[in-house]
Protein backbone atom coordinates (compact mmCIF):
# COMPACT_ATOMS: atom_id res chain seq x y z
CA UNK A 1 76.00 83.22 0.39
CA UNK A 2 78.94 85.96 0.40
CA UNK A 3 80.59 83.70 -0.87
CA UNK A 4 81.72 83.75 -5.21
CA UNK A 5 84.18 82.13 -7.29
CA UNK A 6 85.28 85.18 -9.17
CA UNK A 7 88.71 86.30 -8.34
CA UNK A 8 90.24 89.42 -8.85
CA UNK A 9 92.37 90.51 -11.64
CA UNK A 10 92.24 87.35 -13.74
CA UNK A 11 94.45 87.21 -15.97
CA UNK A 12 93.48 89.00 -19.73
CA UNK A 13 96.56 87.74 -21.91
CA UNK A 14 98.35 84.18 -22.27
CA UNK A 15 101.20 86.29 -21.52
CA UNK A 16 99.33 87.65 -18.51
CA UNK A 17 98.01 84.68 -17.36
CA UNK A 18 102.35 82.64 -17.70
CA UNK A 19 103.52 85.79 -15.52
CA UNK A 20 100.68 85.60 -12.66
CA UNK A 21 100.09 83.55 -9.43
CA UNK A 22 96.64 82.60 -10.81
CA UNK A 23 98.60 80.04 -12.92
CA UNK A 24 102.30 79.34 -11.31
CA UNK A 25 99.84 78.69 -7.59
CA UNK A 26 98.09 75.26 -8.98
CA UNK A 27 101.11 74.20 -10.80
CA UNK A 28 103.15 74.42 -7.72
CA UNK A 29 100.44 73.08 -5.78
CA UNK A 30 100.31 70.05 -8.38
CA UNK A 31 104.75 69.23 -7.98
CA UNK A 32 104.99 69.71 -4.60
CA UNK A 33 101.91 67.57 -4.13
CA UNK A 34 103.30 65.01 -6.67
CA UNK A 35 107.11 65.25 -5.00
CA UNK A 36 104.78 64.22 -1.58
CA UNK A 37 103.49 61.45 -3.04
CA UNK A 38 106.66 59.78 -4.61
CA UNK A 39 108.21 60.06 -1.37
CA UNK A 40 105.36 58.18 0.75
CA UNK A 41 105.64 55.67 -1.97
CA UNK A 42 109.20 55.33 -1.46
CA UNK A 43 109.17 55.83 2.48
CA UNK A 44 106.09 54.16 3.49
CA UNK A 45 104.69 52.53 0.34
CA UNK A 46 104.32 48.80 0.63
CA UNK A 47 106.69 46.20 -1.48
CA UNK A 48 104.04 43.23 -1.49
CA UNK A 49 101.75 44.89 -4.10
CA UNK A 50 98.33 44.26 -1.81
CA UNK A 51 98.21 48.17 -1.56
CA UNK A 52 96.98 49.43 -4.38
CA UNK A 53 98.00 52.89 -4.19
CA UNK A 54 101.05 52.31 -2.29
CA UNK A 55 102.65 49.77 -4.08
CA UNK A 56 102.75 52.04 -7.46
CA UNK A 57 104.77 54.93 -7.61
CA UNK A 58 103.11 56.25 -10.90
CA UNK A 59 99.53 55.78 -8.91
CA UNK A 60 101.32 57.44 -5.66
CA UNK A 61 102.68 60.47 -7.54
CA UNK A 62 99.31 61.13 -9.22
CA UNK A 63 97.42 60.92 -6.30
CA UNK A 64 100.08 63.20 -4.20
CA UNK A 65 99.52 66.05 -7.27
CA UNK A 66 95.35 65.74 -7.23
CA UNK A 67 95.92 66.30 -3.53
CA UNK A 68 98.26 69.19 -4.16
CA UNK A 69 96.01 70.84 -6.68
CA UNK A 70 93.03 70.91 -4.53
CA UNK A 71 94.86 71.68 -1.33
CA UNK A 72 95.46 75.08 -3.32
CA UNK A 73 93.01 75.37 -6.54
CA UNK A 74 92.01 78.97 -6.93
CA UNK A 75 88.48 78.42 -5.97
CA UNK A 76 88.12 77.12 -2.19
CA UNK A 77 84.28 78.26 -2.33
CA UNK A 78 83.16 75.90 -4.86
C-alpha cells in the first residue's frame, strides 16, 4: 500500500495550475485520444449504422478522448 494519489507540487494558483503539466498532460491526453478516435471512425468505422460506436463519428471521437484521458489521468494508482 506504497502506493498514494497525491502528487507533487500541485499546482497553488489558476495561473499555476494553466502553466503546469498537471493540467496541459490530460488535455493532451483527451485531443490526441479524440483525433484517434475520429480517424478509426473514418478508417475503419462501419457505413451500415449496425455498429453503434463505429458508425458515429461524434460517439467515436468521445470515446477516443475518455480513452485518451485515462490512458494518461494524473492518478494511475486509483
Amino acid at each position: 500500500m506504497g502506493a498514494s494519489c497525491d502528487v507533487k507540487n500541485k499546482p497553488v494558483g489558476v495561473k499555476e495550475l494553466l502553466r503546469s503539466w498537471y493540467f496541459w498532460k490530460p488535455v493532451l491526453g483527451i485531443f490526441v485520444g479524440a483525433i484517434a478516435g475520429f480517424a478509426y471512425y473514418y478508417f475503419v468505422g462501419c457505413k451500415s449504422g449496425t455498429c453503434p460506436i463505429n458508425s458515429n463519428p461524434y460517439i467515436s471521437t468521445a470515446w477516443g478522448g475518455l480513452l485518451g484521458y485515462f490512458l494518461v489521468s494524473p492518478c494511475k494508482s486509483c
